[in-house]
PDB file of N, CA and C in Angstrom:
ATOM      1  N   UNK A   1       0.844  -1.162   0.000  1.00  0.00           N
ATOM      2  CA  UNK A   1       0.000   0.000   0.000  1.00  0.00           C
ATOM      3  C   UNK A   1       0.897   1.235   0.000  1.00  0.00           C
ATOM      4  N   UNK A   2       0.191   1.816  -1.060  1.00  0.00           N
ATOM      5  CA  UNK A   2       1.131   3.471  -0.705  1.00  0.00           C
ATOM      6  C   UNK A   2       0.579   4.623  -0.136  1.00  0.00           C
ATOM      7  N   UNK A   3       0.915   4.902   0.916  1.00  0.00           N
ATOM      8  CA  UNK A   3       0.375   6.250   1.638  1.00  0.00           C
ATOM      9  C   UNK A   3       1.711   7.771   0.796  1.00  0.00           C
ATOM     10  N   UNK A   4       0.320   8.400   0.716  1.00  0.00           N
ATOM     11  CA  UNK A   4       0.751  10.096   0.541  1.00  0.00           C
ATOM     12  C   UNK A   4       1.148  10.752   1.700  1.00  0.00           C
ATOM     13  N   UNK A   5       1.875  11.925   2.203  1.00  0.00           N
ATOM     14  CA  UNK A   5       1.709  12.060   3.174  1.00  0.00           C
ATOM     15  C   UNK A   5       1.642  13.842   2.137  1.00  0.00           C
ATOM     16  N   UNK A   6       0.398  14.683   2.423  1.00  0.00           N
ATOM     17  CA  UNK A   6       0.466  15.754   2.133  1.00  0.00           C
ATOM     18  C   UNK A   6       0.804  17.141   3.003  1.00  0.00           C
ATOM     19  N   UNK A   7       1.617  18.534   2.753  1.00  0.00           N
ATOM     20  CA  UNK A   7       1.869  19.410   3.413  1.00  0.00           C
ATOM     21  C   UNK A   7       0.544  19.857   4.681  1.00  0.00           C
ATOM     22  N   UNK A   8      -0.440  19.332   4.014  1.00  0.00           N
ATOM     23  CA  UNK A   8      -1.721  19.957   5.572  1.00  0.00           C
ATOM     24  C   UNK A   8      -2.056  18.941   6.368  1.00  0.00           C
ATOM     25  N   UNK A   9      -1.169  17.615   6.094  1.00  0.00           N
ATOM     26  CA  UNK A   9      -1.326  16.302   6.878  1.00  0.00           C
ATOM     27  C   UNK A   9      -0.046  16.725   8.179  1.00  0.00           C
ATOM     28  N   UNK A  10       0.433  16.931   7.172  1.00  0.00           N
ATOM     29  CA  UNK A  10       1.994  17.601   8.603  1.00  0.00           C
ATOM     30  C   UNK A  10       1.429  18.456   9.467  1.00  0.00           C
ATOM     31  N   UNK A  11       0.905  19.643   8.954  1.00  0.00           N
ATOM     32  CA  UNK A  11       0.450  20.676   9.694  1.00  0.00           C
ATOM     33  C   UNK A  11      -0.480  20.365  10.864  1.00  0.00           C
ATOM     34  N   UNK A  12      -1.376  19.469  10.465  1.00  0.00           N
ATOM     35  CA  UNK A  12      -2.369  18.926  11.690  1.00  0.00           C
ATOM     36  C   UNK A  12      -2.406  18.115  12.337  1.00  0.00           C
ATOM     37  N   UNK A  13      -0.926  17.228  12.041  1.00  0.00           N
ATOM     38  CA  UNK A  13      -0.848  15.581  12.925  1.00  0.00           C
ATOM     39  C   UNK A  13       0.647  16.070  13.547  1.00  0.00           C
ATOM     40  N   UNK A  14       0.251  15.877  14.725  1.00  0.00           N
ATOM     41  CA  UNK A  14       1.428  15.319  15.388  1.00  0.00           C
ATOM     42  C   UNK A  14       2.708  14.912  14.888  1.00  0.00           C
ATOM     43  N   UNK A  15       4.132  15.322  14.916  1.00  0.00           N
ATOM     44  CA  UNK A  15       5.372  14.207  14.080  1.00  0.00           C
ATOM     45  C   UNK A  15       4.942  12.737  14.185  1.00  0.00           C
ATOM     46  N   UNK A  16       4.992  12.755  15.325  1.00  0.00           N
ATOM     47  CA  UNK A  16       5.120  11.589  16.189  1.00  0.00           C
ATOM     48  C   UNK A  16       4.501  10.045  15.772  1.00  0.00           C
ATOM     49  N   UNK A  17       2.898  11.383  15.576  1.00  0.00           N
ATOM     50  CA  UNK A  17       2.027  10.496  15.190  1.00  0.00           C
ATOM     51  C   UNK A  17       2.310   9.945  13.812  1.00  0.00           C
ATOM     52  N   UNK A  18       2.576  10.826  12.774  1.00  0.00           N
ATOM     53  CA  UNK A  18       3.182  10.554  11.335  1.00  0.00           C
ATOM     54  C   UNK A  18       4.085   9.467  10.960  1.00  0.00           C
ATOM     55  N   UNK A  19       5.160   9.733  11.972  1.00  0.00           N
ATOM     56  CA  UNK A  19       6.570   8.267  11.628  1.00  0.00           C
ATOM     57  C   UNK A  19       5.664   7.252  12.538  1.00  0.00           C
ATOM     58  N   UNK A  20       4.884   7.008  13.551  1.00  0.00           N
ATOM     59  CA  UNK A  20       4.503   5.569  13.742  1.00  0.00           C
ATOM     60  C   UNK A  20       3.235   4.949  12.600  1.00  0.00           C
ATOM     61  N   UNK A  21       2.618   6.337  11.820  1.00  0.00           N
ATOM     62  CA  UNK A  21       1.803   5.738  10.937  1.00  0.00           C
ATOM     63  C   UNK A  21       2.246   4.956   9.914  1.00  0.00           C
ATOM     64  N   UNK A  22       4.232   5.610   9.751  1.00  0.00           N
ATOM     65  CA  UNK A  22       4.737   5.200   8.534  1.00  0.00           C
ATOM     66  C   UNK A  22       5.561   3.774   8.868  1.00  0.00           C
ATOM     67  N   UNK A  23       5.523   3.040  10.014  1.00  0.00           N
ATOM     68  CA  UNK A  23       5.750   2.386  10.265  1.00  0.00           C
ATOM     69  C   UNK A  23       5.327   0.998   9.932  1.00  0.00           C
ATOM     70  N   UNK A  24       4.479   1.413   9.804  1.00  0.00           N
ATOM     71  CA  UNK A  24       3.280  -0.227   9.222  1.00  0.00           C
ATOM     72  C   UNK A  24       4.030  -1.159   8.626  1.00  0.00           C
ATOM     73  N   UNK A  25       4.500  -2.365   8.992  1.00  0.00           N
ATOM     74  CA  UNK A  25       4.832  -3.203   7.717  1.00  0.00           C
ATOM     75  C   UNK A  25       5.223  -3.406   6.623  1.00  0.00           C
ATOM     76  N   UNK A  26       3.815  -2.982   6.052  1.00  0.00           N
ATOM     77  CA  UNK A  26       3.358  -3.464   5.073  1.00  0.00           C
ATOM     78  C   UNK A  26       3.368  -1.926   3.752  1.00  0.00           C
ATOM     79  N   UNK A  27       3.726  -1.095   4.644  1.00  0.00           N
ATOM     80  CA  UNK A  27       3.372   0.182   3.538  1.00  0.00           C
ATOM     81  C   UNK A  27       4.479   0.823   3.134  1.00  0.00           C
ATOM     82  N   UNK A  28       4.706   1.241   1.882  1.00  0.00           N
ATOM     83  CA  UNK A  28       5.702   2.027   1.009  1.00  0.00           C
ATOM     84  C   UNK A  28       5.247   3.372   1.332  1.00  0.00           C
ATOM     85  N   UNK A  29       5.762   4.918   1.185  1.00  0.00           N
ATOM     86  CA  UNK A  29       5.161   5.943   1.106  1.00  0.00           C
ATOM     87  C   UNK A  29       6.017   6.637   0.089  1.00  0.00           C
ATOM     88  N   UNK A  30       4.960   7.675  -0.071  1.00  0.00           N
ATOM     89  CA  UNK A  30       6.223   8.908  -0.448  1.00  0.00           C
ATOM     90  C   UNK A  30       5.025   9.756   0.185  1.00  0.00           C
ATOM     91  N   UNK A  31       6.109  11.027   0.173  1.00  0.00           N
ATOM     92  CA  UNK A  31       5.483  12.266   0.783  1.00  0.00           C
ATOM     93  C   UNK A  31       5.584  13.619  -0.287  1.00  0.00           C
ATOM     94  N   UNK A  32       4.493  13.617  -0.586  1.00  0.00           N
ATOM     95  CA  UNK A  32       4.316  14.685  -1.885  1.00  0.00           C
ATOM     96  C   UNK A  32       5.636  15.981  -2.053  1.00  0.00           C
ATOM     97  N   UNK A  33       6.277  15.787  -3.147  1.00  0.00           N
ATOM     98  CA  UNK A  33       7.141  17.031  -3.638  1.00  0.00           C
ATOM     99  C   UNK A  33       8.327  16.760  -2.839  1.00  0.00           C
ATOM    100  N   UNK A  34       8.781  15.273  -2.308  1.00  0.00           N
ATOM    101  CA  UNK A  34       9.609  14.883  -1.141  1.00  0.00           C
ATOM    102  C   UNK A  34      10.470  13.808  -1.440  1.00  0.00           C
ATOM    103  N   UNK A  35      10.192  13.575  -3.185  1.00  0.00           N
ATOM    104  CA  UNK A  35      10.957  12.398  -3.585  1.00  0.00           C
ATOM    105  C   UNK A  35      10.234  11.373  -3.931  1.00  0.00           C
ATOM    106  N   UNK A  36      10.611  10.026  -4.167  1.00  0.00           N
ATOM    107  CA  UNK A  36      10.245   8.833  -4.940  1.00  0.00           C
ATOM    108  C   UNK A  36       9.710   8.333  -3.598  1.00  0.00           C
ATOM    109  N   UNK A  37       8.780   7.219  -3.954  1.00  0.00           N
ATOM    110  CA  UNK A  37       8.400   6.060  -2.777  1.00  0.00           C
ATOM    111  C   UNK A  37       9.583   5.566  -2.033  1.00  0.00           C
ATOM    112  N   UNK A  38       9.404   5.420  -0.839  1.00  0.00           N
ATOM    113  CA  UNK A  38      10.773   4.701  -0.336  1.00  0.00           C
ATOM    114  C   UNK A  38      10.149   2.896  -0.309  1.00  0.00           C
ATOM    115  N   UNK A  39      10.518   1.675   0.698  1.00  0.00           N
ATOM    116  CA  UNK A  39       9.906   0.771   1.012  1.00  0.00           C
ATOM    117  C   UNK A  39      11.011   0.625   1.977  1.00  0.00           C
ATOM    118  N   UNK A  40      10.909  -0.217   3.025  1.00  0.00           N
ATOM    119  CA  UNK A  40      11.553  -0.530   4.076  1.00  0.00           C
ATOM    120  C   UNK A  40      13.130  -0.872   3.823  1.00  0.00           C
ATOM    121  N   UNK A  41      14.042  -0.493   4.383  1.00  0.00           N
ATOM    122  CA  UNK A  41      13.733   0.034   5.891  1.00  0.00           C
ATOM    123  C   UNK A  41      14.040   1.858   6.236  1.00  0.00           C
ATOM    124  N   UNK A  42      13.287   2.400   4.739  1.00  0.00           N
ATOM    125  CA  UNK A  42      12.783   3.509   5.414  1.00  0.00           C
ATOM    126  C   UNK A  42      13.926   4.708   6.373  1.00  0.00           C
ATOM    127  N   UNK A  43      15.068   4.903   5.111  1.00  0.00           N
ATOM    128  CA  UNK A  43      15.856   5.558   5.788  1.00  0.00           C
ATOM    129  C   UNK A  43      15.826   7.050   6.463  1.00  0.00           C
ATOM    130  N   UNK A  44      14.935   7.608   5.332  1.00  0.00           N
ATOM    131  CA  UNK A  44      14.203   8.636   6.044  1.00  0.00           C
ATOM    132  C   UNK A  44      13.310   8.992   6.954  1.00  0.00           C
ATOM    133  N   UNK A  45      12.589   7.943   7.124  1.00  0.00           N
ATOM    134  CA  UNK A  45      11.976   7.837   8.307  1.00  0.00           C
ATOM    135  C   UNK A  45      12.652   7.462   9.629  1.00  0.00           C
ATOM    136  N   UNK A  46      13.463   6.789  10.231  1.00  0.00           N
ATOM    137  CA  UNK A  46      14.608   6.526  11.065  1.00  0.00           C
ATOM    138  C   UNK A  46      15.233   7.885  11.351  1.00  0.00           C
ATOM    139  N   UNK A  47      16.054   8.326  10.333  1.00  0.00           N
ATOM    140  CA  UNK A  47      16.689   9.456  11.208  1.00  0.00           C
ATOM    141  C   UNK A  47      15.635  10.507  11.371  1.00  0.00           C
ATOM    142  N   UNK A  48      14.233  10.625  10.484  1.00  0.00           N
ATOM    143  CA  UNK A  48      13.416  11.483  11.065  1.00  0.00           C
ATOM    144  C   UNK A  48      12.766  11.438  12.470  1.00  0.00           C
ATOM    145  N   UNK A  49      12.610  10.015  12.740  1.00  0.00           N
ATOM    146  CA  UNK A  49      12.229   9.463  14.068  1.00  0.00           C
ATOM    147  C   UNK A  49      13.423   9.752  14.779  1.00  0.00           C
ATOM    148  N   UNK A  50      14.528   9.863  15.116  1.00  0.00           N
ATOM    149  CA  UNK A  50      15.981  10.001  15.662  1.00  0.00           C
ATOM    150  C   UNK A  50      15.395  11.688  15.992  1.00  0.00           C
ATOM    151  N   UNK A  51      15.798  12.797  14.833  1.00  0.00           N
ATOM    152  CA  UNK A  51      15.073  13.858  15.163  1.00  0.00           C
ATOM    153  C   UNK A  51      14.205  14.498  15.929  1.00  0.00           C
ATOM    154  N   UNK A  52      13.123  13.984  15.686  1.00  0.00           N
ATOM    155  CA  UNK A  52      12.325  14.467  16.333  1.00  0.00           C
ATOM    156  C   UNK A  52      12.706  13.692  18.080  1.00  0.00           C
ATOM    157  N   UNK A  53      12.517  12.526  17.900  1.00  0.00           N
ATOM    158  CA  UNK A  53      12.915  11.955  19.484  1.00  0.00           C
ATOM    159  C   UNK A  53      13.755  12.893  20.516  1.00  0.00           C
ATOM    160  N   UNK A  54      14.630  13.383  19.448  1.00  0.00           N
ATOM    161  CA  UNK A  54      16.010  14.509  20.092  1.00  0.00           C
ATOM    162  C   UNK A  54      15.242  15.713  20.263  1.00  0.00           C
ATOM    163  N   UNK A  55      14.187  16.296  19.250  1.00  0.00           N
ATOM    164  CA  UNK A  55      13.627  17.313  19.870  1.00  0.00           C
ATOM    165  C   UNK A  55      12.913  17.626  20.737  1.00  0.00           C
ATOM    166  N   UNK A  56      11.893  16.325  20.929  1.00  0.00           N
ATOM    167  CA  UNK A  56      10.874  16.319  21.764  1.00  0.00           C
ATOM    168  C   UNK A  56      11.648  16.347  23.249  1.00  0.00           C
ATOM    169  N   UNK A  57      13.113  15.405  23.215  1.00  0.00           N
ATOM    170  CA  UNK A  57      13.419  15.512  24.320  1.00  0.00           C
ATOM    171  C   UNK A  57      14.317  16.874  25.059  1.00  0.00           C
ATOM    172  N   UNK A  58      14.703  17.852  23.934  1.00  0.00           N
ATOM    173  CA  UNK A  58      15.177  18.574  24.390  1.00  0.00           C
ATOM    174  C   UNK A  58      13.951  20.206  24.850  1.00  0.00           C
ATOM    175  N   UNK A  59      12.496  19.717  23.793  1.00  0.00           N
ATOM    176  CA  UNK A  59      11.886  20.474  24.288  1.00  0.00           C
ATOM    177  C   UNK A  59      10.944  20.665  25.315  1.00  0.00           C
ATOM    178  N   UNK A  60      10.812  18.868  25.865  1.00  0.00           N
ATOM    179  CA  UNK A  60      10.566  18.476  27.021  1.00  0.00           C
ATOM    180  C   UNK A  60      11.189  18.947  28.479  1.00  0.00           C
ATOM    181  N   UNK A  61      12.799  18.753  27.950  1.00  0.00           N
ATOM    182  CA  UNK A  61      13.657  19.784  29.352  1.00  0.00           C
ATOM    183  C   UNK A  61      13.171  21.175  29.477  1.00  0.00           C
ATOM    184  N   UNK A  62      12.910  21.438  28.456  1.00  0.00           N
ATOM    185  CA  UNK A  62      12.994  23.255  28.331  1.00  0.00           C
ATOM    186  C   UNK A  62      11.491  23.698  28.665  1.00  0.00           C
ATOM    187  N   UNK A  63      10.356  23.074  28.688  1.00  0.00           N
ATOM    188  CA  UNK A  63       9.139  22.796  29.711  1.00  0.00           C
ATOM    189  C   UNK A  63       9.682  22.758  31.132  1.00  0.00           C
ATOM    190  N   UNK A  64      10.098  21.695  31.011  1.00  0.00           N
ATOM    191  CA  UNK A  64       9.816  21.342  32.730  1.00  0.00           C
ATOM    192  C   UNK A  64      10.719  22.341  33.591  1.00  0.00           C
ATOM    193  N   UNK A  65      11.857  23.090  32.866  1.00  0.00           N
ATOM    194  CA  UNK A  65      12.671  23.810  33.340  1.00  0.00           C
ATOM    195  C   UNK A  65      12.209  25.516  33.213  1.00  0.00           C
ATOM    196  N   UNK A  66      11.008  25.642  32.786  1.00  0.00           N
ATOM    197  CA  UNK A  66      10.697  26.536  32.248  1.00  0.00           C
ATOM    198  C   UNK A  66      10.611  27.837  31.528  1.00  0.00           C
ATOM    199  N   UNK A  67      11.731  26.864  30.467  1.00  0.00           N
ATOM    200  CA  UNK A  67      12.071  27.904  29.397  1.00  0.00           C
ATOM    201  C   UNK A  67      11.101  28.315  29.098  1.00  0.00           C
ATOM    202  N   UNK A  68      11.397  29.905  28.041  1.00  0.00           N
ATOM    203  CA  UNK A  68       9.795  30.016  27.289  1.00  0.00           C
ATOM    204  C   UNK A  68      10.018  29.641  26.172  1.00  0.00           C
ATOM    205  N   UNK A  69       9.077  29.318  25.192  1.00  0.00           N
ATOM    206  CA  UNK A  69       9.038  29.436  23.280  1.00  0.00           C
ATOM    207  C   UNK A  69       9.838  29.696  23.111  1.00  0.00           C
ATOM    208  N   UNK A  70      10.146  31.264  23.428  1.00  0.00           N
ATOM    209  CA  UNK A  70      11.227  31.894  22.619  1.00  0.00           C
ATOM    210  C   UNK A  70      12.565  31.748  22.535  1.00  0.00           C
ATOM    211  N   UNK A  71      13.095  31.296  23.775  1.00  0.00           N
ATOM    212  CA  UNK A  71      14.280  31.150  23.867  1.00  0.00           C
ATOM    213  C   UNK A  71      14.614  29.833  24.103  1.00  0.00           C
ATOM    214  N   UNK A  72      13.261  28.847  23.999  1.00  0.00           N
ATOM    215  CA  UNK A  72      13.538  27.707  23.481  1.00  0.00           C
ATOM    216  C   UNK A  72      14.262  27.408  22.186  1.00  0.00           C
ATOM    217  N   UNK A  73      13.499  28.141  21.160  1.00  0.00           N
ATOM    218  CA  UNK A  73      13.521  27.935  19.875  1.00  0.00           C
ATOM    219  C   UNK A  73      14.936  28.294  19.062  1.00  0.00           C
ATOM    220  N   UNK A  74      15.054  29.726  20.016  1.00  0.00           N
ATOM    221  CA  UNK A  74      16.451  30.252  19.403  1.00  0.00           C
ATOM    222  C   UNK A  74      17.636  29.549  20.022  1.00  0.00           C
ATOM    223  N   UNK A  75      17.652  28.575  20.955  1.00  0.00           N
ATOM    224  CA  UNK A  75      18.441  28.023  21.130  1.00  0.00           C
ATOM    225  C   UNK A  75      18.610  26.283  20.873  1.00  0.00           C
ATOM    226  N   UNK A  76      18.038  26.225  20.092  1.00  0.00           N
ATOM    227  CA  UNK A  76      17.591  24.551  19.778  1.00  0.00           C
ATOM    228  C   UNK A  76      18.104  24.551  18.295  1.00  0.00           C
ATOM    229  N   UNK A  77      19.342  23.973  17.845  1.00  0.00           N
ATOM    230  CA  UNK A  77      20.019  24.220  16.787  1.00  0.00           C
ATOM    231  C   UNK A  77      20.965  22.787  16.459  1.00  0.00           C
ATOM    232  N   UNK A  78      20.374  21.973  15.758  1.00  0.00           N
ATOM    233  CA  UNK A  78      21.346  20.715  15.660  1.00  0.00           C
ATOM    234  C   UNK A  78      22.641  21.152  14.573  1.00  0.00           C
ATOM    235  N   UNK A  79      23.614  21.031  14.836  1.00  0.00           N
ATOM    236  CA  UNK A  79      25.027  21.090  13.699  1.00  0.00           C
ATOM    237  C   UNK A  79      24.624  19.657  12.581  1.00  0.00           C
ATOM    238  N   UNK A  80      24.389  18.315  13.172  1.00  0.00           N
ATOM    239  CA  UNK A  80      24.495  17.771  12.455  1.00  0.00           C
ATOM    240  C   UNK A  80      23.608  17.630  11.343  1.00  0.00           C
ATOM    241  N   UNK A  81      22.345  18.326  11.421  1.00  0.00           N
ATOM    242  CA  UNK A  81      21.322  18.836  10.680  1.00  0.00           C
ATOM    243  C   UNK A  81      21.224  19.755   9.783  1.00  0.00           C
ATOM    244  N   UNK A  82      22.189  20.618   9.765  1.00  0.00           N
ATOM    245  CA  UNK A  82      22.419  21.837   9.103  1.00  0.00           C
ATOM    246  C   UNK A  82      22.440  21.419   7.893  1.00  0.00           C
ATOM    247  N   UNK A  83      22.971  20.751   6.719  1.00  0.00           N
ATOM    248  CA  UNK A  83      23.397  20.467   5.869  1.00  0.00           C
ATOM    249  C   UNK A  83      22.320  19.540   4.940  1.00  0.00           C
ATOM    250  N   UNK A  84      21.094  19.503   5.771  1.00  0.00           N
ATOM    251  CA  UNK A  84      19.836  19.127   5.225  1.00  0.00           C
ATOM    252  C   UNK A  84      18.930  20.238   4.737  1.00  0.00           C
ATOM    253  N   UNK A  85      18.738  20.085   3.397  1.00  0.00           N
ATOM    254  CA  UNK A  85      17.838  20.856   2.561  1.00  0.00           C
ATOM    255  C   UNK A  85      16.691  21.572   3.206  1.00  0.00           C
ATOM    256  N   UNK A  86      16.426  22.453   3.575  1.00  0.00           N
ATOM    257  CA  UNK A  86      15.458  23.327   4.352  1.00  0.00           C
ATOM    258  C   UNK A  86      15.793  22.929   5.756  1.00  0.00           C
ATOM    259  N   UNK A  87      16.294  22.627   6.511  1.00  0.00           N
ATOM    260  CA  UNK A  87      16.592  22.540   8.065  1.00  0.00           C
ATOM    261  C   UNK A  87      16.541  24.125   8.750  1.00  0.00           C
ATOM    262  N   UNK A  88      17.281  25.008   7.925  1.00  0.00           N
ATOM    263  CA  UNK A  88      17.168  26.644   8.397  1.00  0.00           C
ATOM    264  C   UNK A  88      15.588  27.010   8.076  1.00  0.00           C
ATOM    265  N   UNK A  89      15.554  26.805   7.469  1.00  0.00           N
ATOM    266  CA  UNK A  89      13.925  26.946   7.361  1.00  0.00           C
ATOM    267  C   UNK A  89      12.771  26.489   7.793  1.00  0.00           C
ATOM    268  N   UNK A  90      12.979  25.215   8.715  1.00  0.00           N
ATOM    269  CA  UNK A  90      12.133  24.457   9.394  1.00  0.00           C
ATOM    270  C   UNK A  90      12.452  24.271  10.506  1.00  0.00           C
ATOM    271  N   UNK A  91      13.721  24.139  11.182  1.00  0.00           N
ATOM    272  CA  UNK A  91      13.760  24.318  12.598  1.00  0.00           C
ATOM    273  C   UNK A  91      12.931  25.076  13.412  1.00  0.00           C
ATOM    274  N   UNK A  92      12.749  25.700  13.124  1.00  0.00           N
ATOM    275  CA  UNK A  92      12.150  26.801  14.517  1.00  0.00           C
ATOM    276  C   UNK A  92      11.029  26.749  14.430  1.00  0.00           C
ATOM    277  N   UNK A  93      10.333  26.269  13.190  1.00  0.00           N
ATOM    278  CA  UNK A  93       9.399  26.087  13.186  1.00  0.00           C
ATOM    279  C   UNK A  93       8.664  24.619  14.417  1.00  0.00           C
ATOM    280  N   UNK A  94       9.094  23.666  13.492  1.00  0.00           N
ATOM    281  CA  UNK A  94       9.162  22.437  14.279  1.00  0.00           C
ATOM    282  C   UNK A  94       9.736  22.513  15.396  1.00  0.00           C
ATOM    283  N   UNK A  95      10.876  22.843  16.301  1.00  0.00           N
ATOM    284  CA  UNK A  95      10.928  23.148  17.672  1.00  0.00           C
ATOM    285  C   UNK A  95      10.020  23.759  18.550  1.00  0.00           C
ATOM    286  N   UNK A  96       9.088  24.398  17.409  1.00  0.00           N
ATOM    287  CA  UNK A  96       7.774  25.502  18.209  1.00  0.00           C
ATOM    288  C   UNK A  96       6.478  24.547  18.445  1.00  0.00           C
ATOM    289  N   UNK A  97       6.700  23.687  17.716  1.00  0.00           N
ATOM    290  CA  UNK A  97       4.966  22.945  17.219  1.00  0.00           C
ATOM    291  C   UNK A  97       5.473  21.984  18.513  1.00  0.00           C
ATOM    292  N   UNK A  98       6.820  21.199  18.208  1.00  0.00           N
ATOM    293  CA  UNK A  98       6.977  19.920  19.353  1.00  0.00           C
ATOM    294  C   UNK A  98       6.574  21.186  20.792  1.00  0.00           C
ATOM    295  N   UNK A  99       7.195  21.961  20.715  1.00  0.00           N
ATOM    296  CA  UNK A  99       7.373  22.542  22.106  1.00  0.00           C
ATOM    297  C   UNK A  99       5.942  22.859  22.534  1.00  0.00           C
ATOM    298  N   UNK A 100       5.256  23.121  21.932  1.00  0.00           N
ATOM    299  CA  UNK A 100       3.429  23.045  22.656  1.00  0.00           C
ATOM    300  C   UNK A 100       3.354  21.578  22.874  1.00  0.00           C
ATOM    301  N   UNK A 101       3.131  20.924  22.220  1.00  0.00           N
ATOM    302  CA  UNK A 101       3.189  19.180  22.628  1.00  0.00           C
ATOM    303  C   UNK A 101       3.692  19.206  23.640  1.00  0.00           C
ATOM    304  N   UNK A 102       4.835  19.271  23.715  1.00  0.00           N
ATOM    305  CA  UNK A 102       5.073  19.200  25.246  1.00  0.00           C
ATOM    306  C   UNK A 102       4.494  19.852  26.603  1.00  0.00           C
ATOM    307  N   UNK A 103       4.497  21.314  26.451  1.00  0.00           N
ATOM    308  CA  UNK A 103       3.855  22.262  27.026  1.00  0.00           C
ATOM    309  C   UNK A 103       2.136  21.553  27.286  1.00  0.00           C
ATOM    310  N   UNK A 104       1.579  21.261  26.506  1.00  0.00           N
ATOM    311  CA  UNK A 104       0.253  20.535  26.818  1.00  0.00           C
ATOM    312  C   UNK A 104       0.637  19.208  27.406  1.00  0.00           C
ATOM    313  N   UNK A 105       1.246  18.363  27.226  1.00  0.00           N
ATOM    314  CA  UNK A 105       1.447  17.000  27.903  1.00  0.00           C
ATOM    315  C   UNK A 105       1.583  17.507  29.140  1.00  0.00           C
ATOM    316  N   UNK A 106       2.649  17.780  29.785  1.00  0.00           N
ATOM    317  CA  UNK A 106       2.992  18.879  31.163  1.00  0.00           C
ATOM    318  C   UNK A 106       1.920  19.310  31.772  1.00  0.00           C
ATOM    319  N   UNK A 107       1.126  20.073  31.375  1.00  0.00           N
ATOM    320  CA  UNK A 107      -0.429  20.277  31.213  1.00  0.00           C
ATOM    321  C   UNK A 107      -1.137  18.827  31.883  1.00  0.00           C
ATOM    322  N   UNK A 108      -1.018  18.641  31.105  1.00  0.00           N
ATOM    323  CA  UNK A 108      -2.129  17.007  31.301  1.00  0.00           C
ATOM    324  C   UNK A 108      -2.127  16.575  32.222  1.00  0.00           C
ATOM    325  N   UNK A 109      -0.905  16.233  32.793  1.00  0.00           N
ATOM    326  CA  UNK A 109      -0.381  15.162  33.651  1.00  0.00           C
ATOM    327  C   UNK A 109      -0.809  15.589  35.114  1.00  0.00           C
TER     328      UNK A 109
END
């Protein structure tokens, strides 16, 4: 089976939730304007799961320690990431979205 994954599917799901959807078995994806189908074992998905894991956990500290947003964000900067095609352009973004996730989990609990 091939799943799409489209730009307003990102916007409204969770990372998290996204790489365990892409996990399935049984399913090939591609992600629109993002390249060819991959099929297991899904190298982009792995270090994207690696990623985010690293963000969630660093924006998890910066909750409980009670950083704010802002100086979460401006200080959340992977080196080894840099050198990935839009990373300057999506970091801060994605450090902002995980960092409410967290901020609401914290919340929850």
């Amino acid at each position: 089976m091939i799943r799409f994954i489209a730009a307003t599917a990102l916007a409204v799901c969770s990372i998290s939730t996204i790489v365990r959807q892409l996990e399935s078995k049984d399913s090939v994806f591609c992600t629109i304007r993002h390249g060819s189908a991959q099929t297991r074992p899904f190298p982009m998905v792995e270090r994207t799961r690696r990623y985010v894991e690293r963000l969630r956990e660093t924006m998890r500290e910066a909750v409980e320690n009670g950083v704010s947003l802002l100086d979460s964000t401006e200080h959340t900067d992977f080196d080894d990431w840099k050198a990935v095609p839009l990373y300057e352009s999506n970091q801060r973004a994605n450090a902002a979205f995980v960092y409410r996730e967290m901020e609401q989990a914290y919340f929850n609990e």
